[in-house]
C-alpha atoms as a PDB file:
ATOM      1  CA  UNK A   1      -9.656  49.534 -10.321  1.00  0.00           C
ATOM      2  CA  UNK A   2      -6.050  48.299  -9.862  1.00  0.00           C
ATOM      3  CA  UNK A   3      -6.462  48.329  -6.672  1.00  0.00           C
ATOM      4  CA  UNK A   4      -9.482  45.984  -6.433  1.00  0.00           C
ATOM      5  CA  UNK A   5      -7.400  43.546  -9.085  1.00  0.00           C
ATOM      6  CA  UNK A   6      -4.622  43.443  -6.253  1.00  0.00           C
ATOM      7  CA  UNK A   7      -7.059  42.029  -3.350  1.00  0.00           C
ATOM      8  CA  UNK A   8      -8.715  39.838  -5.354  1.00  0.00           C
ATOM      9  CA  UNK A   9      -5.471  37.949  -6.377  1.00  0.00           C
ATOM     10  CA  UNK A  10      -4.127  38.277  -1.777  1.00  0.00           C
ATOM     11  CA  UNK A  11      -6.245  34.940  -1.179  1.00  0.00           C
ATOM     12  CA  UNK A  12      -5.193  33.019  -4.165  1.00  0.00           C
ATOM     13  CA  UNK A  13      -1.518  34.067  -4.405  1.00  0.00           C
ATOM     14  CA  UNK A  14      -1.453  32.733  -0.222  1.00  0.00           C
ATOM     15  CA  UNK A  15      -2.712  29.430  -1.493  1.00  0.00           C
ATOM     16  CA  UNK A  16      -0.565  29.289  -3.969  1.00  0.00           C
ATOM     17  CA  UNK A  17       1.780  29.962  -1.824  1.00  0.00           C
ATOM     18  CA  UNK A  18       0.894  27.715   0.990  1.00  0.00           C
ATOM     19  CA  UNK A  19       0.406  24.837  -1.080  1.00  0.00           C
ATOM     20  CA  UNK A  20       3.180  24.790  -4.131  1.00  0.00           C
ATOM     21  CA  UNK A  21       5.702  25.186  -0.225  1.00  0.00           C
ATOM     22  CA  UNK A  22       3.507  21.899   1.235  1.00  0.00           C
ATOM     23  CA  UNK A  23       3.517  19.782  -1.822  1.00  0.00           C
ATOM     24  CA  UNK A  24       7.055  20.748  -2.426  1.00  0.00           C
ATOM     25  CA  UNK A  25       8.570  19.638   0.667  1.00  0.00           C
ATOM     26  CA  UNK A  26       6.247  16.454   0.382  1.00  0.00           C
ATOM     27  CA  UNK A  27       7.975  16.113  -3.228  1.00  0.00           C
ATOM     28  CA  UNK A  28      10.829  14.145  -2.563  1.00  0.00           C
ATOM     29  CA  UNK A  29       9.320  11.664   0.045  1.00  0.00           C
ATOM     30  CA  UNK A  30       6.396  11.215  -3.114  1.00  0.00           C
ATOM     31  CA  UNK A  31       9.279   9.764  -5.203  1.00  0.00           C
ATOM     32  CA  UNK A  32      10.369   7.089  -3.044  1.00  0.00           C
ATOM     33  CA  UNK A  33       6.435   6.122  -2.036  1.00  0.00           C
ATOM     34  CA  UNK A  34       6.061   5.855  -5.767  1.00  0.00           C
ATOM     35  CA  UNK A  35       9.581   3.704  -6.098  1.00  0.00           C
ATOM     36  CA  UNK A  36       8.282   1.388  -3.178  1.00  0.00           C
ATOM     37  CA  UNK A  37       5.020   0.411  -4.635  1.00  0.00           C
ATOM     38  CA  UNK A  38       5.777  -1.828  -6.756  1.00  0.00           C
ATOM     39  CA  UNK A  39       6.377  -3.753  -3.161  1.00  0.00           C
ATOM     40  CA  UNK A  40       2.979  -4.196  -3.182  1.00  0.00           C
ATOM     41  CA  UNK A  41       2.931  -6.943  -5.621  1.00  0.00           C
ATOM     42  CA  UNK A  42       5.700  -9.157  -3.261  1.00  0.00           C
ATOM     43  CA  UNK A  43       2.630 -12.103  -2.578  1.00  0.00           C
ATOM     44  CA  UNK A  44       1.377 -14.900  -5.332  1.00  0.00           C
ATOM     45  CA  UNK A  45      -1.706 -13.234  -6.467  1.00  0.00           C
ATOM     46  CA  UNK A  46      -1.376 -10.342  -5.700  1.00  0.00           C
ATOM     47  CA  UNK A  47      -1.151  -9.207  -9.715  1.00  0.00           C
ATOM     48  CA  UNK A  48      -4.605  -9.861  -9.856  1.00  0.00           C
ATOM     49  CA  UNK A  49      -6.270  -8.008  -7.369  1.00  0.00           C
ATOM     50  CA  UNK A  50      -7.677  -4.610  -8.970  1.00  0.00           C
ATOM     51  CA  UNK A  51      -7.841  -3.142  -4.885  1.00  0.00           C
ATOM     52  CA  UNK A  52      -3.418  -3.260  -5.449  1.00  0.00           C
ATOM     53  CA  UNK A  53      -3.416  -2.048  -8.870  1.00  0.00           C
ATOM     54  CA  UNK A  54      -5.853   1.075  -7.728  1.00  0.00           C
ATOM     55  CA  UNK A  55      -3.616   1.763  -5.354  1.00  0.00           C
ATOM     56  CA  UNK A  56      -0.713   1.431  -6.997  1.00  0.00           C
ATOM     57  CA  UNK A  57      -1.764   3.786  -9.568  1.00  0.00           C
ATOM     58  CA  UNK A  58      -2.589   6.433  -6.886  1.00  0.00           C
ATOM     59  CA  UNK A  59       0.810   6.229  -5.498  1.00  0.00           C
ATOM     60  CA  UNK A  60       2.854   6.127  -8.441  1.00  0.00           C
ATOM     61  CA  UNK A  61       0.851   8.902  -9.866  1.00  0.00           C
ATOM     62  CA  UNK A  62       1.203  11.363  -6.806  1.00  0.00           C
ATOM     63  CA  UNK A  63       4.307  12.591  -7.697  1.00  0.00           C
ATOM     64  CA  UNK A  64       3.492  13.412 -11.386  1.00  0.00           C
ATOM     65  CA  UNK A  65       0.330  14.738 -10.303  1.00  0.00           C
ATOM     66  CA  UNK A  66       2.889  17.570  -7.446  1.00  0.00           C
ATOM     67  CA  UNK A  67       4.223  18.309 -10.425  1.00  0.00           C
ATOM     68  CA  UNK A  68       1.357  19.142 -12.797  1.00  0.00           C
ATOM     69  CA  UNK A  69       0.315  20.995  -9.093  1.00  0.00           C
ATOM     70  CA  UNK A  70       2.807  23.396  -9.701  1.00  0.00           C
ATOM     71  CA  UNK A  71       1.385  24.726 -13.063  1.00  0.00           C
ATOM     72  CA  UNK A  72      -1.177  27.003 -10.912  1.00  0.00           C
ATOM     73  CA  UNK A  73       1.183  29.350 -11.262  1.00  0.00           C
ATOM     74  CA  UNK A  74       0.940  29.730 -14.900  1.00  0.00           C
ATOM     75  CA  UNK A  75      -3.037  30.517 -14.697  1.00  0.00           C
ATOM     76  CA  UNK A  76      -2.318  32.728 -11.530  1.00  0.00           C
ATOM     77  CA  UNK A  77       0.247  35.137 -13.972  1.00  0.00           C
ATOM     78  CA  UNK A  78      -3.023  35.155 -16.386  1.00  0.00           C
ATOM     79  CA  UNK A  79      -5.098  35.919 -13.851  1.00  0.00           C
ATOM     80  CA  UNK A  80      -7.199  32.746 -14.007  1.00  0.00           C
ATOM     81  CA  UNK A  81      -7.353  32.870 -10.180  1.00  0.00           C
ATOM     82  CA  UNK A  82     -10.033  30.017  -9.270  1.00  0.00           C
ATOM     83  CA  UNK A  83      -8.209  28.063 -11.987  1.00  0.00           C
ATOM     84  CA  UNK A  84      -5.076  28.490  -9.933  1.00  0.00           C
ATOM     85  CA  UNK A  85      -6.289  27.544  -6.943  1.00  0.00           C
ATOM     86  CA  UNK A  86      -8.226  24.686  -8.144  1.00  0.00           C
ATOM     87  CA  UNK A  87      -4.774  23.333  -9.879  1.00  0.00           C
ATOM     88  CA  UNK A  88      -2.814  23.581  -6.766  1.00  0.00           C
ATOM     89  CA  UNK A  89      -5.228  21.496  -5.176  1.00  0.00           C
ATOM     90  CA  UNK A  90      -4.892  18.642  -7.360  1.00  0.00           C
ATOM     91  CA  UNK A  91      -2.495  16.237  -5.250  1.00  0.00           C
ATOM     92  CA  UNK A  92      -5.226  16.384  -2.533  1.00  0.00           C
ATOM     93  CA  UNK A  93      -7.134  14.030  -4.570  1.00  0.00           C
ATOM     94  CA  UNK A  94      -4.425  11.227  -4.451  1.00  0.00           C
ATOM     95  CA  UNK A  95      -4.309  11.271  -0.924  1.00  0.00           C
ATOM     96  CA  UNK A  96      -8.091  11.456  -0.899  1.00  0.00           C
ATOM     97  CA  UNK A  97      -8.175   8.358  -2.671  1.00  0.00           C
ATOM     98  CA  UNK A  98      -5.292   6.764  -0.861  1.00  0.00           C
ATOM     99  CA  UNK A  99      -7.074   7.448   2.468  1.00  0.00           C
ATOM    100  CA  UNK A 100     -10.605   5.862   1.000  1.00  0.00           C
ATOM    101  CA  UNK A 101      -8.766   2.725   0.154  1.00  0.00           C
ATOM    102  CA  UNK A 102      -6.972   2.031   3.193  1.00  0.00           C
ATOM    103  CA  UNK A 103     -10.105   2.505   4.592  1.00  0.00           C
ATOM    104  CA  UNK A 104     -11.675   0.420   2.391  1.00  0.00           C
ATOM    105  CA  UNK A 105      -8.538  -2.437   2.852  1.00  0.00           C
ATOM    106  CA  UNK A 106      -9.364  -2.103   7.159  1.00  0.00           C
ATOM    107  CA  UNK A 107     -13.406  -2.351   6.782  1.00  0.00           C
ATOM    108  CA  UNK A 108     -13.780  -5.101   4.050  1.00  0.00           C
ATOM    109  CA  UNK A 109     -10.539  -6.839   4.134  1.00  0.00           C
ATOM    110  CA  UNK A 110      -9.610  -6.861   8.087  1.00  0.00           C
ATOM    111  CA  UNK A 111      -6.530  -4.571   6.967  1.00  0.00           C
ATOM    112  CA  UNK A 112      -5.376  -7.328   4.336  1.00  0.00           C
ATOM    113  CA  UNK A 113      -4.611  -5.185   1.220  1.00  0.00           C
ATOM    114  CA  UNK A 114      -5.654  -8.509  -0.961  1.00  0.00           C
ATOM    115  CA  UNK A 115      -9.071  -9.580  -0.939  1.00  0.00           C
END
């Protein structure tokens, strides 16, 4: 039985492995992405455009989010192994969603990032 508990947790504990090492390299650049976005806002008008505050949010978020990425390991020592996994995943959504709106900035806006 202990056996079988010790490959069950092989795939998880690589992912958890593989990812908390990706996302904490990618830690430090986060910060400074996060610093720099308030750049965005540099042209009149550009305060009102929801398209800059979205992504603003999703960048100064990103770090916080690493971060909260790293608390997979807590449900990994309970053995809450898709839990883990799932956790550790979680920065993949902000650069999900910062992918989807600079493609949405190049197809609606002719790669303006104000409407």
């Amino acid at each position: 039985m202990n056996e079988n508990k010790e490959k069950s947790s092989i795939k998880p504990l690589i992912t958890l492995i593989v990812s908390s090492g990706f996302f904490g390299i990618i830690l430090v650049p986060a910060f400074w992405i996060a610093m720099s976005g308030v750049m965005l806002f540099d042209s009149p008008g550009s305060t009102e455009s929801g398209f800059l505050v979205t992504l603003y949010a999703v960048m100064l978020s990103f770090p916080f989010v690493i971060l909260i990425s790293f608390t997979s390991w807590i449900f990994f020592y309970f053995e809450k192994y898709k839990w883990a996994v799932i956790v550790s995943l979680f920065p993949l959504i902000n650069v999900l969603s910062a992918l989807i709106l600079i493609f949405i900035s190049y197809v609606f806006f002719n790669g303006s990032l104000i409407p």
